[in-house]
Protein backbone atom coordinates (compact mmCIF):
# COMPACT_ATOMS: atom_id res chain seq x y z
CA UNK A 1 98.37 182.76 66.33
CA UNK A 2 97.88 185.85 68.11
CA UNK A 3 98.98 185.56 72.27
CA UNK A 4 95.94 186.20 74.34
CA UNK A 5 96.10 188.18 77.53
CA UNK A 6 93.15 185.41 79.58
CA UNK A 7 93.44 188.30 82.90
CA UNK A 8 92.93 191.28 80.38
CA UNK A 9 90.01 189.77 78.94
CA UNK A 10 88.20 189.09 81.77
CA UNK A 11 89.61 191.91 83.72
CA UNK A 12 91.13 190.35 86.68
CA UNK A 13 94.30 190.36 88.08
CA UNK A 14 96.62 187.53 87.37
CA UNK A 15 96.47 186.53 90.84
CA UNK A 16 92.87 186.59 91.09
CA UNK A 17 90.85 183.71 93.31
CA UNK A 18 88.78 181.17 91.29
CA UNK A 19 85.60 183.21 92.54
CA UNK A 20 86.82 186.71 91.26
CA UNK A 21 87.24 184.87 87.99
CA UNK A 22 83.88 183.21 88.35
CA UNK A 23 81.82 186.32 89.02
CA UNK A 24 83.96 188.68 86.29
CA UNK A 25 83.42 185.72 83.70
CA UNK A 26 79.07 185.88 84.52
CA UNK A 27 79.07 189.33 84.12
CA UNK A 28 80.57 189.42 80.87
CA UNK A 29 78.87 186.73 79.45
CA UNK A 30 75.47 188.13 80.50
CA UNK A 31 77.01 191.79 78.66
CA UNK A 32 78.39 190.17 75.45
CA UNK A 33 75.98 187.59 74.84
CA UNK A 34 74.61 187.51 71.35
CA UNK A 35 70.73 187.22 72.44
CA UNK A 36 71.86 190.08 73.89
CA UNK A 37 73.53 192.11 71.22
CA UNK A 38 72.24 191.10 67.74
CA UNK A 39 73.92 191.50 65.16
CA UNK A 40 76.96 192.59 66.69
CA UNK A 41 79.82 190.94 65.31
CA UNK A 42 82.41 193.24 67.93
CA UNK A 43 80.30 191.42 70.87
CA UNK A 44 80.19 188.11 69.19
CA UNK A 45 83.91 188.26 69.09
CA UNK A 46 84.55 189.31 72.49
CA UNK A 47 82.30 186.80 73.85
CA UNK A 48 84.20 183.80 72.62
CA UNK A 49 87.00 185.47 74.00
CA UNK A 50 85.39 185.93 76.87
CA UNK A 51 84.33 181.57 77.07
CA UNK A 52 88.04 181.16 76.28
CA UNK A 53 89.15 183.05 78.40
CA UNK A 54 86.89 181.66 81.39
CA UNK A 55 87.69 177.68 80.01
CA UNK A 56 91.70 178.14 80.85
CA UNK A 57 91.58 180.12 83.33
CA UNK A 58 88.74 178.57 85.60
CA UNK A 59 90.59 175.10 85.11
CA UNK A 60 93.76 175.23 87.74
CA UNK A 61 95.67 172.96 85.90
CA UNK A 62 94.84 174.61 82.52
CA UNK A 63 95.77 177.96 84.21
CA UNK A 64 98.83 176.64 85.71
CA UNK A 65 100.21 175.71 81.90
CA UNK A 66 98.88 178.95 80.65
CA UNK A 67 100.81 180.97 83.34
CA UNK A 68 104.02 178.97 82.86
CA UNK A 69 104.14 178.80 79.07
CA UNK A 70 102.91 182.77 78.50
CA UNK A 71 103.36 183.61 74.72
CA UNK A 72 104.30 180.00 73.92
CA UNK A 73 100.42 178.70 75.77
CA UNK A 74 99.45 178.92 71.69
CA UNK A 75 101.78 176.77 70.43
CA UNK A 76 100.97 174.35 72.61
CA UNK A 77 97.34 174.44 71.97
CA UNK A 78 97.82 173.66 68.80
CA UNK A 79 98.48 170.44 69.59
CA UNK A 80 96.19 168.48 71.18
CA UNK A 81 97.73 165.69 72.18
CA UNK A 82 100.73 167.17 74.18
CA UNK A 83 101.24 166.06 77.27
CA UNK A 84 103.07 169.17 79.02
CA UNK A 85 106.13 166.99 79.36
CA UNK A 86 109.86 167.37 78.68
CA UNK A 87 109.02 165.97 75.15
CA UNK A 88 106.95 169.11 74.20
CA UNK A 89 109.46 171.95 75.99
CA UNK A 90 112.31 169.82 73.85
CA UNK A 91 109.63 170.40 70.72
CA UNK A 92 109.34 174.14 71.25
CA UNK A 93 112.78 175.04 72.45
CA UNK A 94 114.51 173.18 69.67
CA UNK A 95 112.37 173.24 66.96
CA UNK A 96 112.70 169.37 66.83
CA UNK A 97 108.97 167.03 66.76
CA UNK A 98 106.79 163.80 66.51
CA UNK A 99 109.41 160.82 67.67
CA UNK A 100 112.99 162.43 66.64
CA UNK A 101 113.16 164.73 69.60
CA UNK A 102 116.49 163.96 71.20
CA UNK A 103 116.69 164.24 74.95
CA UNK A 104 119.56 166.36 76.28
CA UNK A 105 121.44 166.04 79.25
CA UNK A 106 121.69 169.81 80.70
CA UNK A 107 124.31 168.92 82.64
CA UNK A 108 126.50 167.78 80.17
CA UNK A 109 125.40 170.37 77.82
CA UNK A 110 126.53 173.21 80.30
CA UNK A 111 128.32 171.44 82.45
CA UNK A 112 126.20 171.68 85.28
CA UNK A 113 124.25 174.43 87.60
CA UNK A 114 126.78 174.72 90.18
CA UNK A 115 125.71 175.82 93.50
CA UNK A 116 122.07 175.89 94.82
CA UNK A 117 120.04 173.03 95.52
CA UNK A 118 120.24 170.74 92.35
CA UNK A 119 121.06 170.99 88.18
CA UNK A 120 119.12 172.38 85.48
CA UNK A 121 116.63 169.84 85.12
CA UNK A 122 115.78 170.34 88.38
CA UNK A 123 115.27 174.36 88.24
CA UNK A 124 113.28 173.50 84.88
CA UNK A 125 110.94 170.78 87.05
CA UNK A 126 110.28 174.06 89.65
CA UNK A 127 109.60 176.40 86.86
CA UNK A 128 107.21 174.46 84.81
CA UNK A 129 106.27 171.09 86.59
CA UNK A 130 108.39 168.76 83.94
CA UNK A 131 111.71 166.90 84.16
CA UNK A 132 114.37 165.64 82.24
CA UNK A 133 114.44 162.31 80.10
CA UNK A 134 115.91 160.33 83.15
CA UNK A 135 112.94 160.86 85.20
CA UNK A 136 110.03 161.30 82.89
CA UNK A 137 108.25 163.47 85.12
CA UNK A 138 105.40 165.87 84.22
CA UNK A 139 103.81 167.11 86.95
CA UNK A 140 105.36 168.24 90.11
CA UNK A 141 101.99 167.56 92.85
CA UNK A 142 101.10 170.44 94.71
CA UNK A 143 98.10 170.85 97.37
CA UNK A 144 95.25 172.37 96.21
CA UNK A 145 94.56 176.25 97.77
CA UNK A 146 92.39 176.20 100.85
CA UNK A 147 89.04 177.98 100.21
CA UNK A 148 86.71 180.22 102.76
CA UNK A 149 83.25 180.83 102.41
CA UNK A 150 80.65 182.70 104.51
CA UNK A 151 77.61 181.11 106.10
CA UNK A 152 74.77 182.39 108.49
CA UNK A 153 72.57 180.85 110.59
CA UNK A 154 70.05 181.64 112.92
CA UNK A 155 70.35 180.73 116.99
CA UNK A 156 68.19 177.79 117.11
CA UNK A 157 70.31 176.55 114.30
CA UNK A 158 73.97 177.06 116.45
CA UNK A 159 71.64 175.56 119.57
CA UNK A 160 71.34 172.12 117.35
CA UNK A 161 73.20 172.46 114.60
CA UNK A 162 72.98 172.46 111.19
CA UNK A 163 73.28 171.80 107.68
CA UNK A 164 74.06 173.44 104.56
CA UNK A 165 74.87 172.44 100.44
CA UNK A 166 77.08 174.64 99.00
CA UNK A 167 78.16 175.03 95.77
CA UNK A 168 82.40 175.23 95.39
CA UNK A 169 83.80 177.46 92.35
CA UNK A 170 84.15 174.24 90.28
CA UNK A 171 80.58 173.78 90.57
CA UNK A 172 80.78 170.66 92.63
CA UNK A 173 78.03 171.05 95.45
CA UNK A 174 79.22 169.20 98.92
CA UNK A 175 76.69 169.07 101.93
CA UNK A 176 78.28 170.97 105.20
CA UNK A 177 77.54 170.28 108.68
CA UNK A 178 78.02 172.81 111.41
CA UNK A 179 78.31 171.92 114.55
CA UNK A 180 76.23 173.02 118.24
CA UNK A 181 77.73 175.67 119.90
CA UNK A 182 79.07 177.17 116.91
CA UNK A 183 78.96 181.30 117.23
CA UNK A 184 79.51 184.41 115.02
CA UNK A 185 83.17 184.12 114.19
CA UNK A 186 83.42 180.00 114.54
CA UNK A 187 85.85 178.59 111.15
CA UNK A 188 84.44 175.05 110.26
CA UNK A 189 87.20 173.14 108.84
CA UNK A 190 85.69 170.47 105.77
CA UNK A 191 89.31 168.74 104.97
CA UNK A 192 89.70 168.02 101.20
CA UNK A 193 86.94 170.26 99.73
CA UNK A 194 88.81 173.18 98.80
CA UNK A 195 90.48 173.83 95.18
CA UNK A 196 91.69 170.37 93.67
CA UNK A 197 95.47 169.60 93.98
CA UNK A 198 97.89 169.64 91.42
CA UNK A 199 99.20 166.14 90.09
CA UNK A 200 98.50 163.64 92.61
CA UNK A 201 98.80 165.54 95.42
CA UNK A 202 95.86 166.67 97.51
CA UNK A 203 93.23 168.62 97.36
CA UNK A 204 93.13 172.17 99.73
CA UNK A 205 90.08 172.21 103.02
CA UNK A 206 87.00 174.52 103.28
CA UNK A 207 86.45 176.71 105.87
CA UNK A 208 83.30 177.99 106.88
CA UNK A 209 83.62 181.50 108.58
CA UNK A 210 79.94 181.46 110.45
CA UNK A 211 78.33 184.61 111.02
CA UNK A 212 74.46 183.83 113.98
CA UNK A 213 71.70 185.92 113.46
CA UNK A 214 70.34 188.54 116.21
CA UNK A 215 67.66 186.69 117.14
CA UNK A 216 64.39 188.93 119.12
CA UNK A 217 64.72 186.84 122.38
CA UNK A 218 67.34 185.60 123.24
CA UNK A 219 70.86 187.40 123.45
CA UNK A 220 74.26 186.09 123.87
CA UNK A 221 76.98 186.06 126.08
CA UNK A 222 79.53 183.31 125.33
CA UNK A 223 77.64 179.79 126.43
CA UNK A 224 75.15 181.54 128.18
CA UNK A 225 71.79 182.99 127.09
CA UNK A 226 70.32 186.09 128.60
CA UNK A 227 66.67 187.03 127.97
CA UNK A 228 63.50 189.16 129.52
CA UNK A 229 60.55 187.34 130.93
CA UNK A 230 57.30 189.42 131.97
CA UNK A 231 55.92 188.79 135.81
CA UNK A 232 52.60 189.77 137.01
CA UNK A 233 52.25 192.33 140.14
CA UNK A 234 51.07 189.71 142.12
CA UNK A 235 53.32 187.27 141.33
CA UNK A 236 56.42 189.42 141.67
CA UNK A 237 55.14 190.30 145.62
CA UNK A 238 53.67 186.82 146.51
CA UNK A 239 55.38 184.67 144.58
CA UNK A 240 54.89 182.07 142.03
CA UNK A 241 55.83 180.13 139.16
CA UNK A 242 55.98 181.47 135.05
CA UNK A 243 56.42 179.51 132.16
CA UNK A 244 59.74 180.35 130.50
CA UNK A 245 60.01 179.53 126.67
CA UNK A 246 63.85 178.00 126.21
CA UNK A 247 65.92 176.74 122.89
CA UNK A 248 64.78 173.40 124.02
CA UNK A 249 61.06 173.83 125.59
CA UNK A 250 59.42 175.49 128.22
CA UNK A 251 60.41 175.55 131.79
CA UNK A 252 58.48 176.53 134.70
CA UNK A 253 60.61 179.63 136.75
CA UNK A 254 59.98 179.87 140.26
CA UNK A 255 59.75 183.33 141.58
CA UNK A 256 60.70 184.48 145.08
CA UNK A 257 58.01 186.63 146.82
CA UNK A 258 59.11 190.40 146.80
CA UNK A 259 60.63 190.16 143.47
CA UNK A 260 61.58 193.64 141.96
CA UNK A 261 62.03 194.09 138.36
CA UNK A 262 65.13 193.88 136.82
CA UNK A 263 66.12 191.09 138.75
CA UNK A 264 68.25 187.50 136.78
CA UNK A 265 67.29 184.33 137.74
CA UNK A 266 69.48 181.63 136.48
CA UNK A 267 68.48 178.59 135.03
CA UNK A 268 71.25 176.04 135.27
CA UNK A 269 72.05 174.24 132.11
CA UNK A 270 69.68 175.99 129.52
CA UNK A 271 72.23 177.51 127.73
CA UNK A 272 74.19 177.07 124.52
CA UNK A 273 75.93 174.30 123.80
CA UNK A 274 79.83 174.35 124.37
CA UNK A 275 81.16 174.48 121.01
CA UNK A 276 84.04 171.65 122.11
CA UNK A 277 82.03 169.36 124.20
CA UNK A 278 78.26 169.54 122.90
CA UNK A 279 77.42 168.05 126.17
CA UNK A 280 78.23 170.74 128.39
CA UNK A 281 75.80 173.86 128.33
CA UNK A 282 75.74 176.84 129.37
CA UNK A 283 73.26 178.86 131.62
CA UNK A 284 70.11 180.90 130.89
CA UNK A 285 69.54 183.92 132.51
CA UNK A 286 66.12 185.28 132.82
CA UNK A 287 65.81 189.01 133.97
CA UNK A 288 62.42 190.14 135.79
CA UNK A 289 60.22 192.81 133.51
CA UNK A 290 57.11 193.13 136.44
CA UNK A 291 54.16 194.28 134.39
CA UNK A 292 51.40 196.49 135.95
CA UNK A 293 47.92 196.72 134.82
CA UNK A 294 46.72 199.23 132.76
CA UNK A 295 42.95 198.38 133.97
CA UNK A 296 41.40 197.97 137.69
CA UNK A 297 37.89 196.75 138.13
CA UNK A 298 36.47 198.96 140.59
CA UNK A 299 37.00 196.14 143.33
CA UNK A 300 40.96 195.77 142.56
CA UNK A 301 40.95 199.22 142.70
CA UNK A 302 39.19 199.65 146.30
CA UNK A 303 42.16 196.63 148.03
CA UNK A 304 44.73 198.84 145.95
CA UNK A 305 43.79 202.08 148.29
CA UNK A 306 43.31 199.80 150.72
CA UNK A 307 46.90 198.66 150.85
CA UNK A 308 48.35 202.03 150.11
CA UNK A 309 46.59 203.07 153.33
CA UNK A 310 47.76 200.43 155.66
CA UNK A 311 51.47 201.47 154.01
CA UNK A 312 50.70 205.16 155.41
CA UNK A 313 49.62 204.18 158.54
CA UNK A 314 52.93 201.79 158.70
């Protein structure tokens, strides 16, 4: 049986993520399908390729045997019921099979590895995750790879925090929580639900790499919030009160008499939430935008002049 280059095929490299695999297996399956080409027995051919391809290589532990074993993955394929242990490297290597394979002691055979860390068996057990007759193993665990995803939010979403399903590459979907607080350039850590481990070992975390939305109110500044809030003439030189939408209601802000615009007001507390301790918050910082009016009825306008001639004689 003819060896199969799985990376050619789908056109990745051989250290490719489980995503690059993903997306380069979808494309080509959309390409080659046969709905898609009738009659075309070149694309037909290349498609199963293509699903074969994708089935070993999107399976780490299938991939992991496929990388090891290169030109010899075939011959193991071909039968079904190997386990990937010592018994079927014995079967390949020295042409022996079903319950007459003879275990060898390497170390007798050669008469040991000397130097390094340990004999034969052991540099076989690195290379390809088996080991010798005395142990029996066939898998050496390893952690499963960590994987990163992005996700965006909007403000009022970092102000209470949120949720989110997401689908992994295996196509298992797992339900995320971010917390308050969290801000463009935050990593949410989900431990054990990255890439399964290997054996019985572990499997790798998530991380979230959360990117908040501009939002058309409200900007940023670490835990505090900095926004504009319109104020009458009138109020700005008497004084007075305005209502002040916040992440969390409306507030009334008191303004002093003889306000000019451009001035920030602080509002204790009415911030963002500290990412560490939810319960502290930050501060919101209102600036003044005075508004004058476009329109005078015809008494406004006569106490207007009237003012602007008591400031001359002053």
């Amino acid at each position: 049986m003819e060896y199969k280059d799985y990376y050619q095929i789908l056109g990745v490299s051989r250290d490719a993520s489980q995503e690059e695999i993903k997306r380069a297996y979808r494309k080509l399956a959309r390409e080659l399908h046969p709905d898609v080409n009738p009659g075309d027995h070149s694309a037909e051919e290349r498609f199963k390729d293509v699903n074969e391809a994708n089935e070993v290589l999107s399976d780490p532990e299938k991939r992991r045997r496929y990388d090891h074993l290169g030109a010899d993955w075939n011959r193991w394929r071909k039968n079904p019921g190997a386990s990937g242990g010592f018994e079927d490297f014995a079967r390949q290597w020295f042409g022996q099979s079903g319950g007459n394979v003879q275990y060898v002691n390497f170390d007798d055979l050669l008469g040991g590895v000397k130097g390094g860390s340990g004999n034969l068996s052991d540099l076989l057990s690195g290379l390809f995750g088996v080991g010798g007759a005395a142990t029996g193993s066939r898998q050496r665990p390893r952690r499963g790879r960590d994987a990163e995803t992005p996700v965006e939010i909007t403000l009022q979403e970092a102000f209470h925090g949120t949720t989110r399903q997401l689908e992994r590459a295996d196509g298992h979907v797992v339900t995320v929580k971010i917390p308050p607080g969290a801000e463009t350039g935050s990593r949410v850590r989900l431990s054990g639900q990255g890439y399964t481990g290997a054996g019985s070992a572990p499997a790798g975390d998530l991380y979230l790499s959360v990117t908040v939305k501009p939002d058309g109110v409200f900007r940023r500044r670490g835990n505090d919030l900095l926004r504009d809030v319109s104020v009458d003439l009138y109020t700005a030189v008497l004084g007075g009160q305005v209502p002040v939408e916040t992440l969390d209601g409306t507030v009334m802000l008191k303004i002093p008499p003889g306000t000019n615009s451009g001035t920030s007001i602080r509002l204790r507390g009415k911030g963002m939430p500290d990412p560490k301790n939810p319960t502290q918050r930050g501060d919101l910082y209102a600036t003044v935008q005075i508004t004058v009016p476009s329109r005078l009825t015809s008494q406004e306008r006569e106490l207007f002049e009237q003012l602007a001639h008591l400031k001359t004689q002053n």
